[in-house]
Protein backbone atom coordinates (compact mmCIF):
# COMPACT_ATOMS: atom_id res chain seq x y z
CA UNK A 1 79.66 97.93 146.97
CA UNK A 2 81.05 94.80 148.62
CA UNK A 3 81.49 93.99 152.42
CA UNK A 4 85.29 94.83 151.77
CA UNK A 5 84.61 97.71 150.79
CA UNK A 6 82.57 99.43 152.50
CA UNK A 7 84.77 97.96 155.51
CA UNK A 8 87.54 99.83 153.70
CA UNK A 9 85.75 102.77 153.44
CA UNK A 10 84.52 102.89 156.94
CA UNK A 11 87.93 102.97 158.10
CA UNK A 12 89.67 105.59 156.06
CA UNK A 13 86.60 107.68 157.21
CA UNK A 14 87.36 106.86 160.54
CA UNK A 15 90.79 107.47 160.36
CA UNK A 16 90.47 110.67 158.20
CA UNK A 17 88.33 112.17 161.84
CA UNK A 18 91.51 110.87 163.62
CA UNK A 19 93.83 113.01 161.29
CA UNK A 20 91.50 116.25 161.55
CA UNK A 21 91.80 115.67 165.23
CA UNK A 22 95.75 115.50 165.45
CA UNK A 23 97.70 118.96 166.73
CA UNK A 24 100.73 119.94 165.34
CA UNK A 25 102.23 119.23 168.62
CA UNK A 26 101.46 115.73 168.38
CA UNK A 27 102.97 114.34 165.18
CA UNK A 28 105.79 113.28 167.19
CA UNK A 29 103.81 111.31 169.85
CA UNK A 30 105.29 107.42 170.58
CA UNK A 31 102.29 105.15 168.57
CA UNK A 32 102.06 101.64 169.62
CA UNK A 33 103.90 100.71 166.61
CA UNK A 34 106.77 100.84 168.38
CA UNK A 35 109.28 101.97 165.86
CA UNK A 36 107.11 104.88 164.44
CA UNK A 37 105.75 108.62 165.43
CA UNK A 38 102.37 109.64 164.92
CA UNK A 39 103.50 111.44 161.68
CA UNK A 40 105.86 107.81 160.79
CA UNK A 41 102.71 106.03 160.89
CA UNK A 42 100.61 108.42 158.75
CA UNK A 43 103.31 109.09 156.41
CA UNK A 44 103.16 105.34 156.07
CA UNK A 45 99.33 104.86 155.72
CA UNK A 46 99.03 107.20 153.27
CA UNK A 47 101.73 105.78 151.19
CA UNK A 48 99.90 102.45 151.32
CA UNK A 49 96.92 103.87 150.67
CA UNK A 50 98.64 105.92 147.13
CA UNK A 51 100.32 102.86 146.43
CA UNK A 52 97.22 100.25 146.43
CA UNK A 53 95.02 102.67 144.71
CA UNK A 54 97.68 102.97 141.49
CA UNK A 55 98.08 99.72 141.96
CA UNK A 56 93.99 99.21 141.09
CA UNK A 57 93.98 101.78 138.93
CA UNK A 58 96.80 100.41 136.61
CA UNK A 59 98.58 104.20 136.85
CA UNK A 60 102.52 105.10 138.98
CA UNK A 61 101.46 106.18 142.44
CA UNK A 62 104.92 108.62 142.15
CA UNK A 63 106.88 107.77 144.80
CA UNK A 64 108.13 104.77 146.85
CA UNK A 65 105.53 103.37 150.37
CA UNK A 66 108.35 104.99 152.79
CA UNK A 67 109.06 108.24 150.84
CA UNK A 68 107.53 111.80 152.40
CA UNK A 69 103.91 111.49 151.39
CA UNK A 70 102.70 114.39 153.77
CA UNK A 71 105.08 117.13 153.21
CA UNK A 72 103.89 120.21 154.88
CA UNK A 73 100.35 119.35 155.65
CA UNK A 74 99.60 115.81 156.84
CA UNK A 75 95.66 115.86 157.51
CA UNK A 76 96.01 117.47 153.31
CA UNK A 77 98.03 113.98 151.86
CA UNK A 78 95.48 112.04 154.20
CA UNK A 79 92.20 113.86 152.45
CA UNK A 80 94.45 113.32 149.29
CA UNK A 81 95.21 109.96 149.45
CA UNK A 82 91.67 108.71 150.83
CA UNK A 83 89.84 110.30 147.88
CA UNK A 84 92.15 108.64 145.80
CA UNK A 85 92.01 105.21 147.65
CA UNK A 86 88.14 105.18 147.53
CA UNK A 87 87.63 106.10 143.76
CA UNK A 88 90.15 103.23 143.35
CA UNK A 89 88.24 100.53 145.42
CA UNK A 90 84.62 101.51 144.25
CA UNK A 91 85.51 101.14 140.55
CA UNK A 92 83.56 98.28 139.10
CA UNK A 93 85.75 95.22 138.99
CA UNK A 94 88.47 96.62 141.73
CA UNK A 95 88.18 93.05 143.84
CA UNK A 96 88.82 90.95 140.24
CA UNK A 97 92.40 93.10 140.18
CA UNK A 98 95.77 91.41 141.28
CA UNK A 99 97.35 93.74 143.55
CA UNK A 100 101.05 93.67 143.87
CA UNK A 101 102.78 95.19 146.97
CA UNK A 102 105.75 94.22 149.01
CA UNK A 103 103.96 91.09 150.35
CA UNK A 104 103.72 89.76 146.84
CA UNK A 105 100.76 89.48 144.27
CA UNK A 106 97.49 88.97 145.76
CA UNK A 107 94.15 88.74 144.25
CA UNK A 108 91.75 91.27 145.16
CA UNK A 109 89.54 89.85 148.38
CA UNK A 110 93.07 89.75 150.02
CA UNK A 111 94.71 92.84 149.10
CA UNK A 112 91.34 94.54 150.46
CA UNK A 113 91.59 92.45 153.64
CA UNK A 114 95.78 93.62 154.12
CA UNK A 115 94.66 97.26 152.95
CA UNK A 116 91.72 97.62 155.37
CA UNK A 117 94.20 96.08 157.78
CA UNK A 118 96.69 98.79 157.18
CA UNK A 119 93.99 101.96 157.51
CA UNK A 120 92.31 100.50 160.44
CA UNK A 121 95.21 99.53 162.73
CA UNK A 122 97.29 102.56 161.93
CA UNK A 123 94.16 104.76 162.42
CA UNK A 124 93.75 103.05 166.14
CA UNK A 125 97.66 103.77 166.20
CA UNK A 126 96.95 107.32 166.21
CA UNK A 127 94.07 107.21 168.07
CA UNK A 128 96.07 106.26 171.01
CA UNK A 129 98.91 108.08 170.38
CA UNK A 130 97.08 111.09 169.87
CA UNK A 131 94.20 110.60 173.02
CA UNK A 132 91.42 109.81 170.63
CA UNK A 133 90.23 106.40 171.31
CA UNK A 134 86.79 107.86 171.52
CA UNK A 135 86.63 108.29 167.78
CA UNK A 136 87.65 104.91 167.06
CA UNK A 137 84.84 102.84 164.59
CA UNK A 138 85.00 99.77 167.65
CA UNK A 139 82.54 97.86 165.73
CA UNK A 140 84.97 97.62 162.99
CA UNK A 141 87.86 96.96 165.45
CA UNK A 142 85.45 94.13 166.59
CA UNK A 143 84.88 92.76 162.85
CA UNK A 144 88.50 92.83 161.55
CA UNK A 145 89.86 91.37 164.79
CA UNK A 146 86.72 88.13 164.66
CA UNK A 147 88.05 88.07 160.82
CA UNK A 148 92.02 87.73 161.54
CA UNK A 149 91.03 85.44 164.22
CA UNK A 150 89.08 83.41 161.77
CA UNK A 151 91.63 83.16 159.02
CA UNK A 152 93.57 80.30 158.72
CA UNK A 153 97.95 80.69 158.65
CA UNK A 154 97.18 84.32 159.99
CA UNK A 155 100.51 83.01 162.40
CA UNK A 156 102.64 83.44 159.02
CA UNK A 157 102.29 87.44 159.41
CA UNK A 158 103.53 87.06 162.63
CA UNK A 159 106.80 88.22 161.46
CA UNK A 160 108.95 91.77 162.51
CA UNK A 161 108.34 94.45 160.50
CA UNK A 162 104.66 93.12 160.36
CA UNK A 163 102.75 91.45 163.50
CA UNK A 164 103.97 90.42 166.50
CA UNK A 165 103.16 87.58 168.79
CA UNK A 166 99.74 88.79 170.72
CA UNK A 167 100.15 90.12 173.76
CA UNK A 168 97.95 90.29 176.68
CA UNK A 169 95.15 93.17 176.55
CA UNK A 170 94.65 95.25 178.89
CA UNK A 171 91.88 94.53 181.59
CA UNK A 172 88.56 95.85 180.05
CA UNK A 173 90.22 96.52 176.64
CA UNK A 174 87.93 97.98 174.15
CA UNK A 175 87.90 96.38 171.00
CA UNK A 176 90.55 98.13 169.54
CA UNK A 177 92.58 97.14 172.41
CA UNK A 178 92.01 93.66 171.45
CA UNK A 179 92.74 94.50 167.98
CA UNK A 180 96.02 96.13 168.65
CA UNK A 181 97.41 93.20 171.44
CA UNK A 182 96.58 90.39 169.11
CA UNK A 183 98.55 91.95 166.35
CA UNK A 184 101.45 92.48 168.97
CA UNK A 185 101.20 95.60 170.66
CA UNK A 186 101.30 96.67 174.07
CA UNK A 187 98.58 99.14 175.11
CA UNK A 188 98.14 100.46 178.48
């Protein structure tokens, strides 16, 4: 497996504990992305997460990134969806694919780099929203944040509906707390 991958599946393991750890009570819990729920932001991970592995696999994921991907039992889609996403990315030859999602066609490295983006960050999104920051992978919070920071025109995702402009972390932030003000959201 490559470094992408494995990154990959480190954090839809990580996120996957987050689910398991998420009461019915709290699907409705304020994330720091702003404009979504707990069960928003899920809903929309795992919709990402059908959508790039169809995408790899050449097959219809069935339904549109913001349609109702969880249904009755949310942490059921996630398991769903991740097996699905990590058959997809460990198939030989996954990284040579063009992916092509809302942002446009991009060859493989990126598309990993966007989707590990998307599981990570929204994973930390629940963490916080949910009082789980313990079970956050901070090493790969560390990794992705010293890769964004690395990547030249990272600025041009600094558009709504996608990143915001960083914001200041909080004193002693962890380094998903790092992670998540970079990207644009406020984290107390």
């Amino acid at each position: 497996m490559t470094d992408e991958v494995r990154q990959i599946e480190r954090a839809v393991v990580a996120t996957g504990r987050l689910v398991a750890g998420v009461t019915d009570g709290q699907w409705v819990n304020g994330t720091p992305c702003a404009e979504w729920d707990a069960r928003a932001v899920l809903n929309h991970t795992v919709g990402g997460m059908r959508i790039f592995a169809a995408e790899l696999d050449g097959t219809d994921p069935g339904a549109e990134h913001e349609s109702d991907w969880l249904g009755t039992d949310p942490a059921g889609a996630y398991a769903t969806a991740a097996g699905l996403d990590l058959a997809a990315w460990r198939r030989p030859g996954a990284l040579d694919t063009v992916v092509h999602i809302s942002l446009g066609a991009l060859p493989g490295p990126l598309a990993a780099m966007v989707h590990l983006t998307e599981v990570c960050v929204h994973g930390v999104d629940l963490a916080v929203a949910t009082g789980q920051r313990d079970l956050v992978d901070e090493e790969l919070c560390e990794e992705l944040l010293s890769t964004m920071r690395g990547m030249a025109g990272f600025d041009a995702f600094r558009v709504p509906g996608v990143f915001g402009p960083a914001v200041p972390p909080p004193p002693g932030a962890a380094p998903h707390g790092l992670l998540l003000a970079y990207l644009g959201r406020s984290v107390s």
